[in-house]
PDB file of N, CA and C in Angstrom:
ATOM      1  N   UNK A   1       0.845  -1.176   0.000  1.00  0.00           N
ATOM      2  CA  UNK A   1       0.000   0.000   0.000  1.00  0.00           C
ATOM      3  C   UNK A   1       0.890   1.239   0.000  1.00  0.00           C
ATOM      4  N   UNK A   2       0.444   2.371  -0.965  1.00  0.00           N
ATOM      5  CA  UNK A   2       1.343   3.414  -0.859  1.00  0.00           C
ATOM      6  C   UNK A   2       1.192   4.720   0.121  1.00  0.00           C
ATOM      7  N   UNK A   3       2.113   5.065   0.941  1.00  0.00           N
ATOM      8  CA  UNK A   3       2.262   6.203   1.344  1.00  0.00           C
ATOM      9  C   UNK A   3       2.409   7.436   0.993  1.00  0.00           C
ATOM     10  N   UNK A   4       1.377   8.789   1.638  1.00  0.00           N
ATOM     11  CA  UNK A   4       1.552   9.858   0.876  1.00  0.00           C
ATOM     12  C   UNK A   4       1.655  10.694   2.185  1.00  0.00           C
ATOM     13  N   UNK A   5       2.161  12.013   1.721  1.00  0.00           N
ATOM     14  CA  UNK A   5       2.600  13.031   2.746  1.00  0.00           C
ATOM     15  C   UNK A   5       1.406  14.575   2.090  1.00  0.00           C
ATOM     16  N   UNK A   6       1.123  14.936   2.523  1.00  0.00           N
ATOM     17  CA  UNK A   6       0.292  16.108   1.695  1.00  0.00           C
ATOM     18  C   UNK A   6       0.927  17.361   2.300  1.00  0.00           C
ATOM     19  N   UNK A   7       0.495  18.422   1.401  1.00  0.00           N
ATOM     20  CA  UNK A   7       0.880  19.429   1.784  1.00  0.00           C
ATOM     21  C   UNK A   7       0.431  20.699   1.720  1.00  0.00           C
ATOM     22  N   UNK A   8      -0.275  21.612   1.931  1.00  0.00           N
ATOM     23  CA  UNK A   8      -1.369  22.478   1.793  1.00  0.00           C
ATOM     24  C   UNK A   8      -0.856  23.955   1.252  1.00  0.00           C
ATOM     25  N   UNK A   9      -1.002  25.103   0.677  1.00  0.00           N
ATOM     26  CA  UNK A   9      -0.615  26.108   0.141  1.00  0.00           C
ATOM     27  C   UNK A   9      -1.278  27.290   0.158  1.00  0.00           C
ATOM     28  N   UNK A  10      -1.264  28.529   0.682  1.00  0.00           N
ATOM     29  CA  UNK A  10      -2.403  29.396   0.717  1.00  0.00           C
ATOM     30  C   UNK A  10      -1.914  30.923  -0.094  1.00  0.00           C
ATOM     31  N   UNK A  11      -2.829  31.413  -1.047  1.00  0.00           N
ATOM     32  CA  UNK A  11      -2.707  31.919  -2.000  1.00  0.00           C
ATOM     33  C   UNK A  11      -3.299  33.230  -1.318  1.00  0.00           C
ATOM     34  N   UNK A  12      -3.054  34.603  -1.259  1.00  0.00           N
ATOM     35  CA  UNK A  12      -4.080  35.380  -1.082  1.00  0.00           C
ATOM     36  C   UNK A  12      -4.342  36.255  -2.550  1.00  0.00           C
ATOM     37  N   UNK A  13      -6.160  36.679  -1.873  1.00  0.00           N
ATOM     38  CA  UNK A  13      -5.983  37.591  -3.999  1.00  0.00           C
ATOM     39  C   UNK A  13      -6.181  38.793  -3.234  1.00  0.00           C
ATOM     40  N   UNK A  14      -6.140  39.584  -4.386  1.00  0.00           N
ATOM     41  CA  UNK A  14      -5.824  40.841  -4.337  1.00  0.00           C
ATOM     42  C   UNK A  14      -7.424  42.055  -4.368  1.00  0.00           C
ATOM     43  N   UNK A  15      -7.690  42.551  -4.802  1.00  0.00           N
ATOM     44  CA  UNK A  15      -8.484  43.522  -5.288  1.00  0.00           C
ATOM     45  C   UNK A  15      -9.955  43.956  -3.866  1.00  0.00           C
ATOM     46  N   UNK A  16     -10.482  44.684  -4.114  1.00  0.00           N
ATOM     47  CA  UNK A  16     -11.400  45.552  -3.147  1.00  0.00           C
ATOM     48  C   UNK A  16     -12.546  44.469  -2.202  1.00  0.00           C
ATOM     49  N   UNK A  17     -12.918  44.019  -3.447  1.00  0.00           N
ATOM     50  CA  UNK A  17     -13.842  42.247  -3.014  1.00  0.00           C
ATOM     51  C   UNK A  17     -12.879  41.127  -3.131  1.00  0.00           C
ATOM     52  N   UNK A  18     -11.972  41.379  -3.358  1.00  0.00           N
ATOM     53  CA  UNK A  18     -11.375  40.112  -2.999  1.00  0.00           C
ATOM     54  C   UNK A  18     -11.458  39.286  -4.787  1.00  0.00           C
ATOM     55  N   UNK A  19     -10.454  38.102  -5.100  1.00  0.00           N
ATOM     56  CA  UNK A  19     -10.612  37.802  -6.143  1.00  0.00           C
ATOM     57  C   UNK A  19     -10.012  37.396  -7.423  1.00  0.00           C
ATOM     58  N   UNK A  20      -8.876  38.610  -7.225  1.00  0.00           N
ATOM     59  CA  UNK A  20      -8.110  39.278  -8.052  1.00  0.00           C
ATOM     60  C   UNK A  20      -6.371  37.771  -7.686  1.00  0.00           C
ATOM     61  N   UNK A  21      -6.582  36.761  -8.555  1.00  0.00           N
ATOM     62  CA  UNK A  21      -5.185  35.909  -7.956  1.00  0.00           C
ATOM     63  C   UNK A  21      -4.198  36.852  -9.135  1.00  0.00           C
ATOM     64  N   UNK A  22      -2.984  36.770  -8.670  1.00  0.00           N
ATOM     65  CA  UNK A  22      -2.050  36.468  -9.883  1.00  0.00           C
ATOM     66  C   UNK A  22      -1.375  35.401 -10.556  1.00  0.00           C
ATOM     67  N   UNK A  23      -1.717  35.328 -11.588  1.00  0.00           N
ATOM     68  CA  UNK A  23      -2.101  33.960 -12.439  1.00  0.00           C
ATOM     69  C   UNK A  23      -0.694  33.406 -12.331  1.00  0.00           C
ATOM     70  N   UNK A  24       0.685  34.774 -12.799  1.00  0.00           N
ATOM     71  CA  UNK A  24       1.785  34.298 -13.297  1.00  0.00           C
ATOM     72  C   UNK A  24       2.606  33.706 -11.676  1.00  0.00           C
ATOM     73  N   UNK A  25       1.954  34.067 -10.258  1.00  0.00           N
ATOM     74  CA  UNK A  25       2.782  33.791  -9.346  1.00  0.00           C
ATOM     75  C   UNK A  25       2.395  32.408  -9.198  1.00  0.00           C
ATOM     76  N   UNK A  26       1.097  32.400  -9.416  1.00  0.00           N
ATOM     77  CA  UNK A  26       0.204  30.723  -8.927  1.00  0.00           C
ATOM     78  C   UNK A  26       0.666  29.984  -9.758  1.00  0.00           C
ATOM     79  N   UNK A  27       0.684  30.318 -11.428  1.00  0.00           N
ATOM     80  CA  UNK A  27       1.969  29.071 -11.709  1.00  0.00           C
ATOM     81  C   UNK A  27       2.965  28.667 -11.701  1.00  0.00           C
ATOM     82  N   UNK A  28       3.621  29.649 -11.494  1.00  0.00           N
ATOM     83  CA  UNK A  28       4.912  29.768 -10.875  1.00  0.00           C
ATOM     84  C   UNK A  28       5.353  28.648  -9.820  1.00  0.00           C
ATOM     85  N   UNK A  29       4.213  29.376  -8.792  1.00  0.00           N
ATOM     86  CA  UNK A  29       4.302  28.167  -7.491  1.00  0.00           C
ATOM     87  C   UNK A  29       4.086  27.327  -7.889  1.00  0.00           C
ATOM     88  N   UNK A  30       2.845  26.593  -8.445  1.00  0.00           N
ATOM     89  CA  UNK A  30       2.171  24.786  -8.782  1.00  0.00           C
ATOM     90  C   UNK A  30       3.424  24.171  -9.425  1.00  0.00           C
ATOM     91  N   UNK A  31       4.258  25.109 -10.257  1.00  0.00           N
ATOM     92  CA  UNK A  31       4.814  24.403 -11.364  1.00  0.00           C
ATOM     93  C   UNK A  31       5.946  24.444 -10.523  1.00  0.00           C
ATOM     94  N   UNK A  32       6.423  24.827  -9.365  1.00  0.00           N
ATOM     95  CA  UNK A  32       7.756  24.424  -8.706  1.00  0.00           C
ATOM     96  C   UNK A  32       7.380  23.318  -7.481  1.00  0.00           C
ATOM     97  N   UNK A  33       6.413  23.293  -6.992  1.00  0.00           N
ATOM     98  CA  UNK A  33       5.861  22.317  -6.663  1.00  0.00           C
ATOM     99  C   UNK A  33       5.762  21.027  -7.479  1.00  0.00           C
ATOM    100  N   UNK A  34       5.402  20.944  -8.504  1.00  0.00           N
ATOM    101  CA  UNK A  34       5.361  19.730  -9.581  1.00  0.00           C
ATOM    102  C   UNK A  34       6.885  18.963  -9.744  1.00  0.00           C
ATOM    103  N   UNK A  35       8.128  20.155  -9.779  1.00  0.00           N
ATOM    104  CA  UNK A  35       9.395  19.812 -10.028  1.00  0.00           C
ATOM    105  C   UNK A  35       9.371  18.816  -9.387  1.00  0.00           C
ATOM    106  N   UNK A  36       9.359  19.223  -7.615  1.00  0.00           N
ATOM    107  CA  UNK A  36       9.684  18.923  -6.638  1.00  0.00           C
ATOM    108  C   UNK A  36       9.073  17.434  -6.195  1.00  0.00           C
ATOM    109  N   UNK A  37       7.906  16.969  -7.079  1.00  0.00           N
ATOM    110  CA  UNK A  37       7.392  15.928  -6.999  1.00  0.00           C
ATOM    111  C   UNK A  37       5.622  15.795  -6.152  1.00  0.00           C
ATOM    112  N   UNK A  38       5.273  16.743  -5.871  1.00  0.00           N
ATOM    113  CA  UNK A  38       4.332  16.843  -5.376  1.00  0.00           C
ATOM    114  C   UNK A  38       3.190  17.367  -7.068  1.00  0.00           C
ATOM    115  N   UNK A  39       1.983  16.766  -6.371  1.00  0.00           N
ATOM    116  CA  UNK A  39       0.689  16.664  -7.369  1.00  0.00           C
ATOM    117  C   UNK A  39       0.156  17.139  -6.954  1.00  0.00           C
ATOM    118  N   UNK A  40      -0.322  18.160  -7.382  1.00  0.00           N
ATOM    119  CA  UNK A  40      -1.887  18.650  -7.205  1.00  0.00           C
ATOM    120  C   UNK A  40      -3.219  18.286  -7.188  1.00  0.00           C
ATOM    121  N   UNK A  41      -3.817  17.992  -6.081  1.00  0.00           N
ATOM    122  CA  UNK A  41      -5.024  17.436  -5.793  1.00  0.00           C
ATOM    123  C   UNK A  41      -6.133  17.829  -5.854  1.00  0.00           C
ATOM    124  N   UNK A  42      -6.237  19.369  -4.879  1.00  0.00           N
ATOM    125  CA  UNK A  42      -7.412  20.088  -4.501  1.00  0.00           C
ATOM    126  C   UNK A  42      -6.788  21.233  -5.143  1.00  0.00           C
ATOM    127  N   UNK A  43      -8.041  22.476  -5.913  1.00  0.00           N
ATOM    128  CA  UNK A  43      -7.643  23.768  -5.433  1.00  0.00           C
ATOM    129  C   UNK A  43      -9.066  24.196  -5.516  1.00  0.00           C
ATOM    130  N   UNK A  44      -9.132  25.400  -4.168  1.00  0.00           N
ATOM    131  CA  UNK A  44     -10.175  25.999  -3.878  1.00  0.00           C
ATOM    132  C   UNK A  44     -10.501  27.227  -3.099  1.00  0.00           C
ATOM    133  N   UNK A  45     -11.469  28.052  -3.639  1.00  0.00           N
ATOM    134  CA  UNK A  45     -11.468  29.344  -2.812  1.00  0.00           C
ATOM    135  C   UNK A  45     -12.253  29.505  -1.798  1.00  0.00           C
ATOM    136  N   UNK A  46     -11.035  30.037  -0.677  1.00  0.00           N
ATOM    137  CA  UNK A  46     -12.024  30.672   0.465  1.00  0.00           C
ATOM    138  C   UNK A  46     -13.506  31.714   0.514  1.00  0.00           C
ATOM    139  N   UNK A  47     -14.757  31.624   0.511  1.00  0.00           N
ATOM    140  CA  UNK A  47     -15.337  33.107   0.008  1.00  0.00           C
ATOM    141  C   UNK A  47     -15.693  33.530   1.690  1.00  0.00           C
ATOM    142  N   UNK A  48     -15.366  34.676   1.384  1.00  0.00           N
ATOM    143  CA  UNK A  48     -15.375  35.994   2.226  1.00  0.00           C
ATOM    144  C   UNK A  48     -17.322  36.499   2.441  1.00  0.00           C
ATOM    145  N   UNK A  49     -17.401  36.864   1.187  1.00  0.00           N
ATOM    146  CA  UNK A  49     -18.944  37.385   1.497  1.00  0.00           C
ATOM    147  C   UNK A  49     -19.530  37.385  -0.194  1.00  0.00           C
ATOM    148  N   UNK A  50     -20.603  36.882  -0.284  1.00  0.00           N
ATOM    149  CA  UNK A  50     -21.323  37.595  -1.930  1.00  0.00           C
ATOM    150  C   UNK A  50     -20.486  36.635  -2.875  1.00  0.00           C
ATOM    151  N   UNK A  51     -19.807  35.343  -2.487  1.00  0.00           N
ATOM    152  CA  UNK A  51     -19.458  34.827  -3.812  1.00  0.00           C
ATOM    153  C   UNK A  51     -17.695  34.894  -4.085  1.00  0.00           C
ATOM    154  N   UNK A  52     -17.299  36.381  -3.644  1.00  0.00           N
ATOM    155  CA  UNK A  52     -15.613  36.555  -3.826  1.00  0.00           C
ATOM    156  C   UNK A  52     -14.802  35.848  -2.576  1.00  0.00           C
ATOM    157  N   UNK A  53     -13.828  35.442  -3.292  1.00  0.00           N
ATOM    158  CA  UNK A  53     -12.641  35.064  -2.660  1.00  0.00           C
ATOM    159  C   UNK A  53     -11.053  35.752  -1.735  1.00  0.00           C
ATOM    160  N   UNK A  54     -11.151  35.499  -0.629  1.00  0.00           N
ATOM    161  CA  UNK A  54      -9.495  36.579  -0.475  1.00  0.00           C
ATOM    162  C   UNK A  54      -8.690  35.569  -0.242  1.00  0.00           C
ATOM    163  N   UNK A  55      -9.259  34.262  -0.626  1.00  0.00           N
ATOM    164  CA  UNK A  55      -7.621  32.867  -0.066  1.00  0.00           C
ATOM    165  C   UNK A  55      -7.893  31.916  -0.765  1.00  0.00           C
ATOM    166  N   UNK A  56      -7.344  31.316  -1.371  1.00  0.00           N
ATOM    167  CA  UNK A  56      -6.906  29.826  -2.764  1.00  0.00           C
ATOM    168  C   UNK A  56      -6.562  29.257  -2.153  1.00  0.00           C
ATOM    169  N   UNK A  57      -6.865  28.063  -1.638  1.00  0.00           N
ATOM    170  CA  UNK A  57      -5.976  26.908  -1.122  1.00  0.00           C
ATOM    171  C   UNK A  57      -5.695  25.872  -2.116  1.00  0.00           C
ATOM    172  N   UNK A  58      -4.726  25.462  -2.297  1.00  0.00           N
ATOM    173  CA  UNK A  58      -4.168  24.450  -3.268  1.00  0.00           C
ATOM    174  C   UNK A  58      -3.317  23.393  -2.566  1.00  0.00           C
ATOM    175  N   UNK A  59      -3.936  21.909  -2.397  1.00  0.00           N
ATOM    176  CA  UNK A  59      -3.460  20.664  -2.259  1.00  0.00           C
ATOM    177  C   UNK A  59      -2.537  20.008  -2.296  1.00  0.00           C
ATOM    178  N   UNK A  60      -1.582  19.630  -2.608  1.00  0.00           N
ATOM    179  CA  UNK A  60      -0.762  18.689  -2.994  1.00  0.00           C
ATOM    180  C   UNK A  60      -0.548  17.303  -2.292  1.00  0.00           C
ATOM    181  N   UNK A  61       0.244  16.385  -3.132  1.00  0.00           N
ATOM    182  CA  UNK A  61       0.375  15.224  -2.317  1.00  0.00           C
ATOM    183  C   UNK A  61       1.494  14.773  -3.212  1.00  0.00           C
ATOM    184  N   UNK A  62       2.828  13.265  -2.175  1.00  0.00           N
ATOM    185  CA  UNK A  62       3.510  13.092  -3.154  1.00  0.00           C
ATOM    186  C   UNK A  62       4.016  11.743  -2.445  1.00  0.00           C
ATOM    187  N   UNK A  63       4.176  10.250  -2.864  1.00  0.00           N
ATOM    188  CA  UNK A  63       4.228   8.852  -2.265  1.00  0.00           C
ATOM    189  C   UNK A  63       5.826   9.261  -1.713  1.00  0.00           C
ATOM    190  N   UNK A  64       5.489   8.908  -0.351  1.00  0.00           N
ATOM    191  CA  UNK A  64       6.691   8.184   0.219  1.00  0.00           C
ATOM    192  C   UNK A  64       7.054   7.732  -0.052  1.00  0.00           C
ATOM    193  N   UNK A  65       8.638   7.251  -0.313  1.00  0.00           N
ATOM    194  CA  UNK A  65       9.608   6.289  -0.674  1.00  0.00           C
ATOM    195  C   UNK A  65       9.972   5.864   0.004  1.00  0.00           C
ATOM    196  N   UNK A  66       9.648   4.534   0.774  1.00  0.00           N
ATOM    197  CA  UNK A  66      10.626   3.416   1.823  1.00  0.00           C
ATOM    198  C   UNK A  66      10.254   3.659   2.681  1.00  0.00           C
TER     199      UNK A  66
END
């Protein structure tokens, strides 16, 4: 049976309601995360009020070795 370690990530957005991610930092991050061997599982927004978001949480997970 395989072992996994997870690991959780929190994004904040930007703008008046909330909302506003920056696209080029969030891939930035996922995709140095990916190097590193971790997968992306979950991603999802916190909402604040009315629908907008001020926090992204994004998932990861990646099998133990030995």
């Amino acid at each position: 049976m395989a072992n996994w370690e997870y690991k959780t990530v929190e994004f904040s957005t930007k703008g008046i309601t909330g909302g506003l991610l920056d696209i080029n930092t969030f891939n930035s991050i996922l995709n140095d995360h990916g190097r590193n061997g971790w997968e992306l599982v979950s991603c999802f927004g916190l909402n604040q009020a009315y629908g907008s978001s001020r926090t992204v949480i994004a998932v990861f997970k990646r099998q133990i070795i030995g």
